[in-house]
PDB file of N, CA and C in Angstrom:
ATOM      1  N   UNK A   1       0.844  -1.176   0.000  1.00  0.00           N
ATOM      2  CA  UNK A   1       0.000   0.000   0.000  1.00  0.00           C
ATOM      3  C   UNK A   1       0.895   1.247   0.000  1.00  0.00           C
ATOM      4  N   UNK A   2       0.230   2.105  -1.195  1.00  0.00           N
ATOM      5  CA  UNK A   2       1.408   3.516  -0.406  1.00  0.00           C
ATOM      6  C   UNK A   2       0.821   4.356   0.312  1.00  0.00           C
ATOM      7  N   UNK A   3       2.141   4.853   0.580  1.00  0.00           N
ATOM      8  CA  UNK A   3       2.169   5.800   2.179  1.00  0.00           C
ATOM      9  C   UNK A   3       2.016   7.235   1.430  1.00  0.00           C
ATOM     10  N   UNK A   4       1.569   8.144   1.998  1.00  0.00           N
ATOM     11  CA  UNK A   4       1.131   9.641   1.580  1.00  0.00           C
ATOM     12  C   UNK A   4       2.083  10.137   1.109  1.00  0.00           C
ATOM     13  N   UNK A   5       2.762  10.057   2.225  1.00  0.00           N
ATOM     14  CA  UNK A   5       4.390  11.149   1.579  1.00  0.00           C
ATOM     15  C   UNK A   5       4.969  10.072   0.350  1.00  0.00           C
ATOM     16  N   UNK A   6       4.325   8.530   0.074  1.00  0.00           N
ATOM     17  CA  UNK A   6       5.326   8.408  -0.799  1.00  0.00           C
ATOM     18  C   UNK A   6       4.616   8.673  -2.306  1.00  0.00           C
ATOM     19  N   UNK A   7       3.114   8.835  -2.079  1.00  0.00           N
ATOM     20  CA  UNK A   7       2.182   9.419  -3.844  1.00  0.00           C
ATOM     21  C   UNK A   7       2.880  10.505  -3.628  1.00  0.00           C
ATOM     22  N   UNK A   8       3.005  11.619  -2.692  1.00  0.00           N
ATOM     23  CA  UNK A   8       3.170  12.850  -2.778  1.00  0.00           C
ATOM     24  C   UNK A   8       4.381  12.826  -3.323  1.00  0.00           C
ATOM     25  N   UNK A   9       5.520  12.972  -3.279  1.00  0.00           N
ATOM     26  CA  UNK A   9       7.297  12.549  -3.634  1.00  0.00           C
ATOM     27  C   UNK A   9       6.909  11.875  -5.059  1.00  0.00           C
ATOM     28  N   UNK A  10       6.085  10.841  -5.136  1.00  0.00           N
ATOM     29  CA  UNK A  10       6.194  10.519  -6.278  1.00  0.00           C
ATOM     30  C   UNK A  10       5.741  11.574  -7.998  1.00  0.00           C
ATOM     31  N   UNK A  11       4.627  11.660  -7.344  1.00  0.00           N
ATOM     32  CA  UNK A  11       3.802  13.091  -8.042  1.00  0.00           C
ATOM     33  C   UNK A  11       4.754  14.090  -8.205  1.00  0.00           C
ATOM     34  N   UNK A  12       5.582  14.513  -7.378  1.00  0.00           N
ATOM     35  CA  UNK A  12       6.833  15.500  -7.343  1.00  0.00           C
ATOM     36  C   UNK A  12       7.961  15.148  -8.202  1.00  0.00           C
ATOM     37  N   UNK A  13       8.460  13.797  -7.969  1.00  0.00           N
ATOM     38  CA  UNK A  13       9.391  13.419  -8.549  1.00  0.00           C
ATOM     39  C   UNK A  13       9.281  13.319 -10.208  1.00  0.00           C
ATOM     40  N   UNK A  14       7.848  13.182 -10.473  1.00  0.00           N
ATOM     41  CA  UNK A  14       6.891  13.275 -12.154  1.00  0.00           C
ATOM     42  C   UNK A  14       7.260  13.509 -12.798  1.00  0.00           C
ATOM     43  N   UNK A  15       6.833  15.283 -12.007  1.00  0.00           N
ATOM     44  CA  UNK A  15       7.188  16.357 -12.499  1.00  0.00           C
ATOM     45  C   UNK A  15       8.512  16.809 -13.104  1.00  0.00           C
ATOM     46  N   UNK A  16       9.410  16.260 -11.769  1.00  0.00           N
ATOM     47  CA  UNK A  16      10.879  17.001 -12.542  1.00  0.00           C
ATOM     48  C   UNK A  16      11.587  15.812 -13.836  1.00  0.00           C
ATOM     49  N   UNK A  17      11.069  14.339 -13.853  1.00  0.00           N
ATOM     50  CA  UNK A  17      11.168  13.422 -14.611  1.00  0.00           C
ATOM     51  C   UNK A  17      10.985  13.731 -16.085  1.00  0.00           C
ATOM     52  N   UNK A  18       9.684  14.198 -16.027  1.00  0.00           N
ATOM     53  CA  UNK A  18       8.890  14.669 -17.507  1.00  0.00           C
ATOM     54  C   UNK A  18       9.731  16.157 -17.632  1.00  0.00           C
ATOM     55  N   UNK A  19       9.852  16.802 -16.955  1.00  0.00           N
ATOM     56  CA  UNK A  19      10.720  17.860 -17.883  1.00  0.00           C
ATOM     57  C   UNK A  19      11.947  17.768 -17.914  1.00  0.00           C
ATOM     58  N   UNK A  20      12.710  16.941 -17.431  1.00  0.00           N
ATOM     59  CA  UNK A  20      14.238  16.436 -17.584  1.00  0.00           C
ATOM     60  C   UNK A  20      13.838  15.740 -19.282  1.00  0.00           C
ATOM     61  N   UNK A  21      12.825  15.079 -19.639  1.00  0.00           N
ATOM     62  CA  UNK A  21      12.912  14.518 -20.699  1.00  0.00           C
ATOM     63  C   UNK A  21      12.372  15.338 -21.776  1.00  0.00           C
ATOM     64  N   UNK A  22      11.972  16.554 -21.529  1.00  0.00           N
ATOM     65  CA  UNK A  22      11.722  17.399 -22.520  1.00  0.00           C
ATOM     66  C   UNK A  22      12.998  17.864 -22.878  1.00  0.00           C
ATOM     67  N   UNK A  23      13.790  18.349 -21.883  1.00  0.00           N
ATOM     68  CA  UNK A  23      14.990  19.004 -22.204  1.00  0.00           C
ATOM     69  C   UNK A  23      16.422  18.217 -22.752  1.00  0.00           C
ATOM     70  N   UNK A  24      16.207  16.370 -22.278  1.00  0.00           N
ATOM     71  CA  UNK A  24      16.897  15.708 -23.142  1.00  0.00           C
ATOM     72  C   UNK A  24      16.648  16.076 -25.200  1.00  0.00           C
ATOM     73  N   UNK A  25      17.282  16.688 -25.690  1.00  0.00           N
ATOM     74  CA  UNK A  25      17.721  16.423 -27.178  1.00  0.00           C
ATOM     75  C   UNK A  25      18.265  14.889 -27.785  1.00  0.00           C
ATOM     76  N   UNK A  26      18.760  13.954 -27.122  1.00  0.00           N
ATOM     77  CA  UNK A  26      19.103  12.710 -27.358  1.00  0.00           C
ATOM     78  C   UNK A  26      18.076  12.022 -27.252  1.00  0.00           C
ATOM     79  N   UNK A  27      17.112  11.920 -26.701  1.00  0.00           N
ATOM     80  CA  UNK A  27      15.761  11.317 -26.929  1.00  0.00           C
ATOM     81  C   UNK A  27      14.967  11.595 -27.971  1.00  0.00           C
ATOM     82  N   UNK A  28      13.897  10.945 -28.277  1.00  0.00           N
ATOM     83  CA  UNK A  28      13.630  10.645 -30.394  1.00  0.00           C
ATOM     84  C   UNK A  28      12.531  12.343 -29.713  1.00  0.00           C
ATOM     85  N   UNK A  29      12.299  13.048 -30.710  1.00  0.00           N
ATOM     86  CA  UNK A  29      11.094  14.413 -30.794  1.00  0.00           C
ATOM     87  C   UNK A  29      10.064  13.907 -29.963  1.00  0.00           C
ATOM     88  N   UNK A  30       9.598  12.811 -30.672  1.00  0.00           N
ATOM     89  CA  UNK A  30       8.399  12.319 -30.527  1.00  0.00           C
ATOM     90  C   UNK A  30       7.961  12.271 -29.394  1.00  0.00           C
ATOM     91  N   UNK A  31       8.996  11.173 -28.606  1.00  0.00           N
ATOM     92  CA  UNK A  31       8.799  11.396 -26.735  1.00  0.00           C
ATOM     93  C   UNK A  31       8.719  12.574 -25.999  1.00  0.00           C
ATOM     94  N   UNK A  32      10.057  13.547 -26.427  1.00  0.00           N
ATOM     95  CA  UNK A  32      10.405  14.947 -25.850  1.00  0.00           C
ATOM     96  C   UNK A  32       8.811  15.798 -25.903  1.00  0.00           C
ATOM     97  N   UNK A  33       7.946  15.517 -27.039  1.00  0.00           N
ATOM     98  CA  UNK A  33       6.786  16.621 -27.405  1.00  0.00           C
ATOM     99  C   UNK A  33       5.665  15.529 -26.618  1.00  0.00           C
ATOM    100  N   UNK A  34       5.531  14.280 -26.592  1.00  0.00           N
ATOM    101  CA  UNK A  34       4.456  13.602 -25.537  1.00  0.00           C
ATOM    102  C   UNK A  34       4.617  14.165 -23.754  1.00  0.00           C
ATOM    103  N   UNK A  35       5.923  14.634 -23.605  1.00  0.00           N
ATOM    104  CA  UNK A  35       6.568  14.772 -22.129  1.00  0.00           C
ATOM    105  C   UNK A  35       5.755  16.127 -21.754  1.00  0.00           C
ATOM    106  N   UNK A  36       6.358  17.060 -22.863  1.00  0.00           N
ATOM    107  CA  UNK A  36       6.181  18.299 -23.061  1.00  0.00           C
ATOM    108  C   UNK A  36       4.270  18.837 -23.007  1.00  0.00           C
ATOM    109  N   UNK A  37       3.609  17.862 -23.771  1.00  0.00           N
ATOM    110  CA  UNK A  37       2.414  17.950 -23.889  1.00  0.00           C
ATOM    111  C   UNK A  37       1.595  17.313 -22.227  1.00  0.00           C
ATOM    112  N   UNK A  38       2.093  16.204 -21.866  1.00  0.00           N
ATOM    113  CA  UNK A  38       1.746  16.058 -20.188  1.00  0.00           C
ATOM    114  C   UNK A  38       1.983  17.080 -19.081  1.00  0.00           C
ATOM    115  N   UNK A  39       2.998  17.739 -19.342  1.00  0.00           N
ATOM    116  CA  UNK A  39       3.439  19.008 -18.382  1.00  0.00           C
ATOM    117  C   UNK A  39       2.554  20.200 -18.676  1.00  0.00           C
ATOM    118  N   UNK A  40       1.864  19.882 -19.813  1.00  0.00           N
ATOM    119  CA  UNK A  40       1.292  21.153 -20.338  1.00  0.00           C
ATOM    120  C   UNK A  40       0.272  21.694 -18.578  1.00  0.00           C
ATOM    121  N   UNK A  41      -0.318  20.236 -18.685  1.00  0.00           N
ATOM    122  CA  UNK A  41      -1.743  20.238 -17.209  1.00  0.00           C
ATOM    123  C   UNK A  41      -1.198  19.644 -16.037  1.00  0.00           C
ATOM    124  N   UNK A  42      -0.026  19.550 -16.151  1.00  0.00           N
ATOM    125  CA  UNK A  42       0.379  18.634 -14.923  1.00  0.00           C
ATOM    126  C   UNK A  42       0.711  19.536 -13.588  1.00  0.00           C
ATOM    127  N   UNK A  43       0.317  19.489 -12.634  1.00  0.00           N
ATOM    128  CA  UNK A  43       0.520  20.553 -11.401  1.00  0.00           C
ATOM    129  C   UNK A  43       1.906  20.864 -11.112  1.00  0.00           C
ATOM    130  N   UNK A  44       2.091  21.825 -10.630  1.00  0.00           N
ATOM    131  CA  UNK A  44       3.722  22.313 -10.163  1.00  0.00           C
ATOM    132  C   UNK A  44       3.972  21.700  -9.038  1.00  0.00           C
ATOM    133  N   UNK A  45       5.051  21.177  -8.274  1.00  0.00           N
ATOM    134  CA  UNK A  45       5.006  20.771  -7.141  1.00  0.00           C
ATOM    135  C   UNK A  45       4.806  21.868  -6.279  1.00  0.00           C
ATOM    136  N   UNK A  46       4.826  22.892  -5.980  1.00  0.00           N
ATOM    137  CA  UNK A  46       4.317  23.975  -5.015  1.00  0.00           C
ATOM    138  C   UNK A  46       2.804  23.695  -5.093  1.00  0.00           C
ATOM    139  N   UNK A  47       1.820  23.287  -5.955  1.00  0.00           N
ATOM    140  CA  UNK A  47       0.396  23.037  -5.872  1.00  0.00           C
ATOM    141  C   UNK A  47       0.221  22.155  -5.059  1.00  0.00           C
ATOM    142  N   UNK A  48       1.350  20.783  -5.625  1.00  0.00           N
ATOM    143  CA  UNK A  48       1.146  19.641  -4.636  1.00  0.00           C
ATOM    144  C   UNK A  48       1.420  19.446  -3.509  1.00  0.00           C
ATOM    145  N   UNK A  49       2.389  20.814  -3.157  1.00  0.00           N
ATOM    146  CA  UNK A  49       2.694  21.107  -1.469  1.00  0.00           C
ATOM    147  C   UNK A  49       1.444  21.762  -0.868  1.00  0.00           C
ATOM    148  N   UNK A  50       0.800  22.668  -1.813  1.00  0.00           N
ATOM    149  CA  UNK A  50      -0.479  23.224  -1.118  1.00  0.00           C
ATOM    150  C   UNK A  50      -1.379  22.814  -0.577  1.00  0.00           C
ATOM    151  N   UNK A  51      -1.544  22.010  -1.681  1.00  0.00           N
ATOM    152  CA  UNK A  51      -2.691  20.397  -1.616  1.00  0.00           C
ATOM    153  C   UNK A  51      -2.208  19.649  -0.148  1.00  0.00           C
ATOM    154  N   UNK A  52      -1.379  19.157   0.231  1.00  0.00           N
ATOM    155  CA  UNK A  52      -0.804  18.733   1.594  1.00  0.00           C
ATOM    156  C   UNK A  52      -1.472  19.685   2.304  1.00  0.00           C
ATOM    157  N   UNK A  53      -0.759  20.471   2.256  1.00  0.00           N
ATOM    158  CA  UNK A  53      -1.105  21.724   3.306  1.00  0.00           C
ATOM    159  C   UNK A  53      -2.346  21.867   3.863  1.00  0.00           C
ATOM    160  N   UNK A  54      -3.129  22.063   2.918  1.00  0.00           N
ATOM    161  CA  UNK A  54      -4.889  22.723   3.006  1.00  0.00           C
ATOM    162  C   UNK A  54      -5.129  21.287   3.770  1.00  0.00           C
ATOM    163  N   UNK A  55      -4.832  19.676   3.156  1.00  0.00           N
ATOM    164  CA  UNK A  55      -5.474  18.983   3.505  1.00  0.00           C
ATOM    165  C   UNK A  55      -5.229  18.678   5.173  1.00  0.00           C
ATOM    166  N   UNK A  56      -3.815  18.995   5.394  1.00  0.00           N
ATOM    167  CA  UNK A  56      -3.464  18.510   6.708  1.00  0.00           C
ATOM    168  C   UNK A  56      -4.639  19.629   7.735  1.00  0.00           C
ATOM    169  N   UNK A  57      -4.563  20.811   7.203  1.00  0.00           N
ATOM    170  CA  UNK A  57      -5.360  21.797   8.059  1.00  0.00           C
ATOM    171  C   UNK A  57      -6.608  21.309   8.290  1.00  0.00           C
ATOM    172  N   UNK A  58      -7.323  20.912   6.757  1.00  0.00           N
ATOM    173  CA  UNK A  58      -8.922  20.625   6.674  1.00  0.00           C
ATOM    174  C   UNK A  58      -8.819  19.610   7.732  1.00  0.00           C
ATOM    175  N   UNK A  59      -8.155  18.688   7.931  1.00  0.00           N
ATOM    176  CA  UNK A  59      -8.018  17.967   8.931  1.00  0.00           C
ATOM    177  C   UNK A  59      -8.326  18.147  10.354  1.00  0.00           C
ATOM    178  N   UNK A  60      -6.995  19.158  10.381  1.00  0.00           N
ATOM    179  CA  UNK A  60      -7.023  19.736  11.723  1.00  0.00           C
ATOM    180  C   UNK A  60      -7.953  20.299  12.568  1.00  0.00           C
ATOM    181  N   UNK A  61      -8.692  21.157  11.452  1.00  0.00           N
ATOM    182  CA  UNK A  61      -9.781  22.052  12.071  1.00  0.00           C
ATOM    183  C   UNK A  61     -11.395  20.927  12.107  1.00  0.00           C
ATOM    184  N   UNK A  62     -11.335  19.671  11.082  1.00  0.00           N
ATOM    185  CA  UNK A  62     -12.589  18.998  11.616  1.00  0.00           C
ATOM    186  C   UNK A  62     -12.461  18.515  12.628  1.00  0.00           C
ATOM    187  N   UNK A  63     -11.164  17.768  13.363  1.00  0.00           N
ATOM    188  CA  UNK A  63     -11.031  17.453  14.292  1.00  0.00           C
ATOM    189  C   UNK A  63     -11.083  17.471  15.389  1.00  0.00           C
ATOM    190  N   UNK A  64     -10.753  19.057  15.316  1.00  0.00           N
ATOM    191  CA  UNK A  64     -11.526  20.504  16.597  1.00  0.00           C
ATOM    192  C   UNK A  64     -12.905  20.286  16.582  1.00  0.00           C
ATOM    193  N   UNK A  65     -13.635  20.644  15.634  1.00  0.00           N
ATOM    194  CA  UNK A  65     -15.080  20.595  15.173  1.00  0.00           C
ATOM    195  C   UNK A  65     -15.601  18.997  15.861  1.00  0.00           C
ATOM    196  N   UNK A  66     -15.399  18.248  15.778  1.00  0.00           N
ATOM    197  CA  UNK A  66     -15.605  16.755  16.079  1.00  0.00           C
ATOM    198  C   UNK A  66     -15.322  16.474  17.525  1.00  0.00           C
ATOM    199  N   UNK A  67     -14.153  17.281  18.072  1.00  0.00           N
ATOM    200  CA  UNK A  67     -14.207  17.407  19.645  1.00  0.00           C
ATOM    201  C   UNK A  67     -14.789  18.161  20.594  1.00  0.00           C
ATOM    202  N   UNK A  68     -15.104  19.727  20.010  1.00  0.00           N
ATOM    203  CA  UNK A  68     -15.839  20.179  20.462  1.00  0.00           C
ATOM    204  C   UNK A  68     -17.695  19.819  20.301  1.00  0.00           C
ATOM    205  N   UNK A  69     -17.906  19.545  19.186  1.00  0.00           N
ATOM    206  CA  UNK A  69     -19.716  19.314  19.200  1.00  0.00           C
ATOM    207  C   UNK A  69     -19.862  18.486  18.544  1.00  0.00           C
ATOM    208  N   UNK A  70     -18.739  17.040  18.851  1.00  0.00           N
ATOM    209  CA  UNK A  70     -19.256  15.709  19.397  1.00  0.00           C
ATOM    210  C   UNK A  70     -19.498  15.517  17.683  1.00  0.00           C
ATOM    211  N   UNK A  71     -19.804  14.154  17.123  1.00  0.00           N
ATOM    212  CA  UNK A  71     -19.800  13.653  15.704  1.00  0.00           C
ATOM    213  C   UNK A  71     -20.312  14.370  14.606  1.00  0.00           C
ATOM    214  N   UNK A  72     -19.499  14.553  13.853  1.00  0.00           N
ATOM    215  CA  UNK A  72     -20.059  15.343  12.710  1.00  0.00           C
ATOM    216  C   UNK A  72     -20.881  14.654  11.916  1.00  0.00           C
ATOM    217  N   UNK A  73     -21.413  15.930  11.146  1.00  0.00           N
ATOM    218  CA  UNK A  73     -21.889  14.675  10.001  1.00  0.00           C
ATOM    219  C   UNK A  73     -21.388  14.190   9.043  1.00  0.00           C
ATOM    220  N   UNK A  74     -22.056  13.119   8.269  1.00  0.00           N
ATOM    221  CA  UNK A  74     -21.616  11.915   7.879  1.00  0.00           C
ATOM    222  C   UNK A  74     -20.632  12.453   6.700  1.00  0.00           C
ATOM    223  N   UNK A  75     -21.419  13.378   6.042  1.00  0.00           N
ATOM    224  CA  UNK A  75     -20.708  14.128   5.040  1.00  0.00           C
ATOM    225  C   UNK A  75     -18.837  14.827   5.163  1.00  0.00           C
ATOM    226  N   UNK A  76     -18.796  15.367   6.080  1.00  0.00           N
ATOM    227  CA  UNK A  76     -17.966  16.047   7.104  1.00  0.00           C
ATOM    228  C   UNK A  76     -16.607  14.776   7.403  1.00  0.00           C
ATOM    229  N   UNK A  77     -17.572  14.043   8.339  1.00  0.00           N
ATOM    230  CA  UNK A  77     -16.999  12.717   9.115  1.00  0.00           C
ATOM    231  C   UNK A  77     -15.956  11.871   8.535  1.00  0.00           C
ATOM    232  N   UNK A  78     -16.615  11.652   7.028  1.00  0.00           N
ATOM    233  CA  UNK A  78     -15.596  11.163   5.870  1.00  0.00           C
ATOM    234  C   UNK A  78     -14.278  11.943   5.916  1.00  0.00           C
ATOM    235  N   UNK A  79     -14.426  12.998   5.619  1.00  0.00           N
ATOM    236  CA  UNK A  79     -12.779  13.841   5.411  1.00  0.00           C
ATOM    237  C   UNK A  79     -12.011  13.088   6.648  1.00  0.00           C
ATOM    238  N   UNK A  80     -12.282  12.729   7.760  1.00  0.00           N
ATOM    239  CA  UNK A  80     -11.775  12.141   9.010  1.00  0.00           C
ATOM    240  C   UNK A  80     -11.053  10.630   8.643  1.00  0.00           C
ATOM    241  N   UNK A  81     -12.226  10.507   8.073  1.00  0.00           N
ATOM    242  CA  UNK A  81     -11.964   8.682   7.764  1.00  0.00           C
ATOM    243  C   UNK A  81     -10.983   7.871   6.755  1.00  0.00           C
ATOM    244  N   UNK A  82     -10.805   8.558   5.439  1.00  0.00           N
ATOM    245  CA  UNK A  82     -10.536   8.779   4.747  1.00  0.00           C
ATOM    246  C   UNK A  82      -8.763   9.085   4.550  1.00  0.00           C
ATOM    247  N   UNK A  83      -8.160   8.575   3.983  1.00  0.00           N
ATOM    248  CA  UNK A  83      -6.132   9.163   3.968  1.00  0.00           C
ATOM    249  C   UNK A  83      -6.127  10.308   3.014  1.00  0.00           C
ATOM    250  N   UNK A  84      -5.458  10.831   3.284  1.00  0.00           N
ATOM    251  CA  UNK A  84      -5.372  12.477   2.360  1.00  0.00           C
ATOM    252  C   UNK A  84      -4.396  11.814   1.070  1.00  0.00           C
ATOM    253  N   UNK A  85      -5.172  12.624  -0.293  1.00  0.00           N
ATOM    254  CA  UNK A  85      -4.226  12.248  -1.503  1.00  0.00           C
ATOM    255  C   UNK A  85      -2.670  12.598  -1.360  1.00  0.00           C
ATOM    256  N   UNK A  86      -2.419  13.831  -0.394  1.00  0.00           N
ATOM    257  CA  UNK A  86      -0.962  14.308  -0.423  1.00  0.00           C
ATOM    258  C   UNK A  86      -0.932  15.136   0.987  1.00  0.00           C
ATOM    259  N   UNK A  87       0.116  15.609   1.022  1.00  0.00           N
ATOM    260  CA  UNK A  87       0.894  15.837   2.369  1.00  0.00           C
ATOM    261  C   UNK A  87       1.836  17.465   2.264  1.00  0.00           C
ATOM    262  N   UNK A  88       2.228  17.669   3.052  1.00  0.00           N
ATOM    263  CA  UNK A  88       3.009  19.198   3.081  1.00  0.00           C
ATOM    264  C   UNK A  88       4.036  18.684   3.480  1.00  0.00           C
ATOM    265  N   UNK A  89       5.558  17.868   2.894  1.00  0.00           N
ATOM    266  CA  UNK A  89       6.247  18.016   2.952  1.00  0.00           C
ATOM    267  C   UNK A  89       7.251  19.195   2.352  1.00  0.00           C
ATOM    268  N   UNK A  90       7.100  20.194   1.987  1.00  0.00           N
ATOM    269  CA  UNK A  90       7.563  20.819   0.917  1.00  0.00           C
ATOM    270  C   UNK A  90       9.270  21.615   1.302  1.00  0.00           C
ATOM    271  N   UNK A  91       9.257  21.796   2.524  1.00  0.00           N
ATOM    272  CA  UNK A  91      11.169  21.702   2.963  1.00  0.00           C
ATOM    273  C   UNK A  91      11.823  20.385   2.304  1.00  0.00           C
ATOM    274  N   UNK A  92      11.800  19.152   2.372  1.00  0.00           N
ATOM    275  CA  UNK A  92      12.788  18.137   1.573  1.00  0.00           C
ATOM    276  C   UNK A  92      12.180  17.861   0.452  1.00  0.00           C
ATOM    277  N   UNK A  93      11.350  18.505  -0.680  1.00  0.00           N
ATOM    278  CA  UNK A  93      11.376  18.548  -1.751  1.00  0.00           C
ATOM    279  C   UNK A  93      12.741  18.491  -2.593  1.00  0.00           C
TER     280      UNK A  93
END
């Protein structure tokens, strides 16, 4: 199973993968402009640090919410239950 920080790092690591291979010239066009065309929509890793971020907070603050006035709802409750897509490591980036 993976671990948060390791989609997150990976998602990061993507990123700098696919544009290392845009900027390879020894690789055939063809690949370099498929690389080039994925990066077009592909998030910056500062997004994917954000994304951590917000999520660790959204966290934080239902958790408050859930201790102070007792079970949320079900809707809510999920964000609790649930592993976050990514993480705020963004210092050992």
């Amino acid at each position: 199973m993976t671990m948060v920080h390791e989609r997150t790092r990976s998602v990061v690591q993507t990123e700098a993968f696919l544009r290392d291979i845009v900027r390879d010239v020894t690789l055939p066009e063809k690949m370099r402009l498929r690389a080039e065309g994925l990066l077009r929509h592909y998030p910056a890793p500062s997004y994917i640090w954000l994304a951590g971020k917000l999520e660790e907070h959204r966290r934080a603050e239902l958790s408050r919410l859930d201790e102070k006035f007792g079970p949320l709802p079900p809707v809510l409750g999920t964000w609790l239950a649930i592993e976050p897509m990514f993480f705020d490591d963004s210092n050992s980036g």
